[in-house]
Protein backbone atom coordinates (compact mmCIF):
# COMPACT_ATOMS: atom_id res chain seq x y z
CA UNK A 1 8.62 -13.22 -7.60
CA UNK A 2 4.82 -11.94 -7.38
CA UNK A 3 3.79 -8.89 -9.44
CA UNK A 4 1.05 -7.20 -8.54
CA UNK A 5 -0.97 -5.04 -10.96
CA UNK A 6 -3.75 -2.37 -9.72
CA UNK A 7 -5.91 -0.95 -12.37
CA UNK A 8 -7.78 1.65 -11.21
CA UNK A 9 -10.35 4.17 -12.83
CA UNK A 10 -10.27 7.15 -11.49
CA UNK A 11 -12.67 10.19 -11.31
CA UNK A 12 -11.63 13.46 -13.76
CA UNK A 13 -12.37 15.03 -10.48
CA UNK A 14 -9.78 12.90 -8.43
CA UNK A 15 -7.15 12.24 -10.84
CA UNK A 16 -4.67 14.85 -9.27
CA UNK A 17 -5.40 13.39 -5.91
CA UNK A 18 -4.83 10.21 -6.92
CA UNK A 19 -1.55 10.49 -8.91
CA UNK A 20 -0.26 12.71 -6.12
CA UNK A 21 -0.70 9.90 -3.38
CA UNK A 22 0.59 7.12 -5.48
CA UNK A 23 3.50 9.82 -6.52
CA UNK A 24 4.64 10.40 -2.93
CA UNK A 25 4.34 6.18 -1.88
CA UNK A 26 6.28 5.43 -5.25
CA UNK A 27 10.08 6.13 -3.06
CA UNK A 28 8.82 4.64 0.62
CA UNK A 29 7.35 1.30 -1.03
CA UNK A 30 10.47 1.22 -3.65
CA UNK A 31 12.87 1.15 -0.21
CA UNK A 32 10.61 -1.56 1.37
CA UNK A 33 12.60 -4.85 2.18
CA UNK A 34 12.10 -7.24 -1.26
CA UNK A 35 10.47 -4.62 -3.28
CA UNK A 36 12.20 -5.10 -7.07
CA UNK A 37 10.38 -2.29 -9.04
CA UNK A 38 7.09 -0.19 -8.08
CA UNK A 39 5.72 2.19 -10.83
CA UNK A 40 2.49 4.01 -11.77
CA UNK A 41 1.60 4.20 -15.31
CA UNK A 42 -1.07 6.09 -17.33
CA UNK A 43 -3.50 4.06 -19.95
CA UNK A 44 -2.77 6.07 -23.26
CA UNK A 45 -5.99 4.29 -24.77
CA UNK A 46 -7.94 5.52 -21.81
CA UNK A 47 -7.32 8.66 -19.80
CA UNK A 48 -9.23 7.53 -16.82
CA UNK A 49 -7.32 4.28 -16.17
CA UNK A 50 -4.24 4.44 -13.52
CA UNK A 51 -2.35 1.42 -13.76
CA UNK A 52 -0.04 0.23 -10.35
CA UNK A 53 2.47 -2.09 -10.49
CA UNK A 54 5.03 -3.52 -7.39
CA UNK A 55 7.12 -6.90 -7.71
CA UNK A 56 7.86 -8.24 -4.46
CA UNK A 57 10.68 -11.08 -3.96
CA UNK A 58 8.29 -13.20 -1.48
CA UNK A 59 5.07 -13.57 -0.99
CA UNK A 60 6.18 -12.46 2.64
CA UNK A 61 7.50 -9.64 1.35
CA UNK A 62 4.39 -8.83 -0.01
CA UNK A 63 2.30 -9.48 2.53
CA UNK A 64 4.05 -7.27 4.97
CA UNK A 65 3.43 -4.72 2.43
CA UNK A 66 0.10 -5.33 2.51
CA UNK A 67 -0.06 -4.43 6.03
CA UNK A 68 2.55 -1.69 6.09
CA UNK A 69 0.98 2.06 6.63
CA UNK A 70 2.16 2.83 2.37
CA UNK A 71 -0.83 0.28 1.94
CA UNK A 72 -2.92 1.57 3.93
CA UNK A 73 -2.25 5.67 2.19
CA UNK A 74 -2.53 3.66 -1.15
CA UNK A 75 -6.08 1.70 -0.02
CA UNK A 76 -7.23 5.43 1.08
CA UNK A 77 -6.51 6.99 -1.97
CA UNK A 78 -8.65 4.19 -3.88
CA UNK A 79 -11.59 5.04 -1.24
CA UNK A 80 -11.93 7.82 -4.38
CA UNK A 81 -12.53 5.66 -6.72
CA UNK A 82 -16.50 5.12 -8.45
CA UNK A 83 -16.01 1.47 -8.77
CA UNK A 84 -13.69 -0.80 -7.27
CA UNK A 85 -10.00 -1.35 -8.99
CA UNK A 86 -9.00 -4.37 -10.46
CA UNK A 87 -6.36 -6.18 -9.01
CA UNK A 88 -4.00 -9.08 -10.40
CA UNK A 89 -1.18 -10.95 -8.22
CA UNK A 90 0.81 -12.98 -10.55
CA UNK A 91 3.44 -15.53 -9.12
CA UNK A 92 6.66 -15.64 -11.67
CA UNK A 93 8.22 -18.40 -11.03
CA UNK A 94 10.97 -18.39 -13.87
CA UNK A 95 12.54 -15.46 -16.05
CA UNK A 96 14.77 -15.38 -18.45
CA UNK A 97 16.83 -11.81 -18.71
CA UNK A 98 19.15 -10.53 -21.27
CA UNK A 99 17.57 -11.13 -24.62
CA UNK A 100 18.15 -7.88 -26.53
CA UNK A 101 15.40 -6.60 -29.69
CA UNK A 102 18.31 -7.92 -31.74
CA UNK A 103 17.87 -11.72 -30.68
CA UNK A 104 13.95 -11.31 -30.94
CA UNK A 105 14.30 -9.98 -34.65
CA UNK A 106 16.89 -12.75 -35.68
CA UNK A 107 15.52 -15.82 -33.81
CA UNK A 108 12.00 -14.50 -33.22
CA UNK A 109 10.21 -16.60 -29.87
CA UNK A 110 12.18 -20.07 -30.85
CA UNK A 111 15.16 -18.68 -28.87
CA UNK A 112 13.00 -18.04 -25.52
């Protein structure tokens, strides 16, 4: 699985703009082929910061994404950006699901 994290910080002026064309790729990119989760998040510590997140199956799911026309919307929309975003692509290679808050509070990390 590769996640892929975009921090951006974005203009006062162009926040709106921003949210609204990462708002309407949210769905299309969601219904790509491989896409697990997509979601846009706001930094509470910092009112500026836009924070994008996508996890792709493949890295071939990912890079057709990256050449799909949702990218290219998404790569416009950062065009309004003062400085350029900061971009992570993570590889997961192993996960381990359905610990609950209960199992973290009675075995703390030993039971990961």
């Amino acid at each position: 699985m590769i996640d892929v994290t975009i921090r951006m910080k974005v203009p006062a002026d162009k926040r709106n703009e921003v949210l609204q064309a990462i708002s309407d790729l949210l769905a299309p990119i969601r219904n790509e082929q491989d896409c697990l989760s997509c979601h846009c998040y706001l930094d509470v510590e910092a009112e500026d910061v836009v924070i994008f997140e996508q996890e792709w199956k493949t890295n071939e799911a990912l890079a057709t994404h990256l050449r799909s026309a949702h990218f290219k919307v998404l790569l416009g929309a950062m065009k309004l950006l003062l400085i350029e975003p900061e971009i992570k692509f993570n590889t997961i290679v192993a996960m381990e699901e359905g610990k609950t808050l209960a199992a973290f509070k009675t075995g703390g990390l030993a039971g990961l």
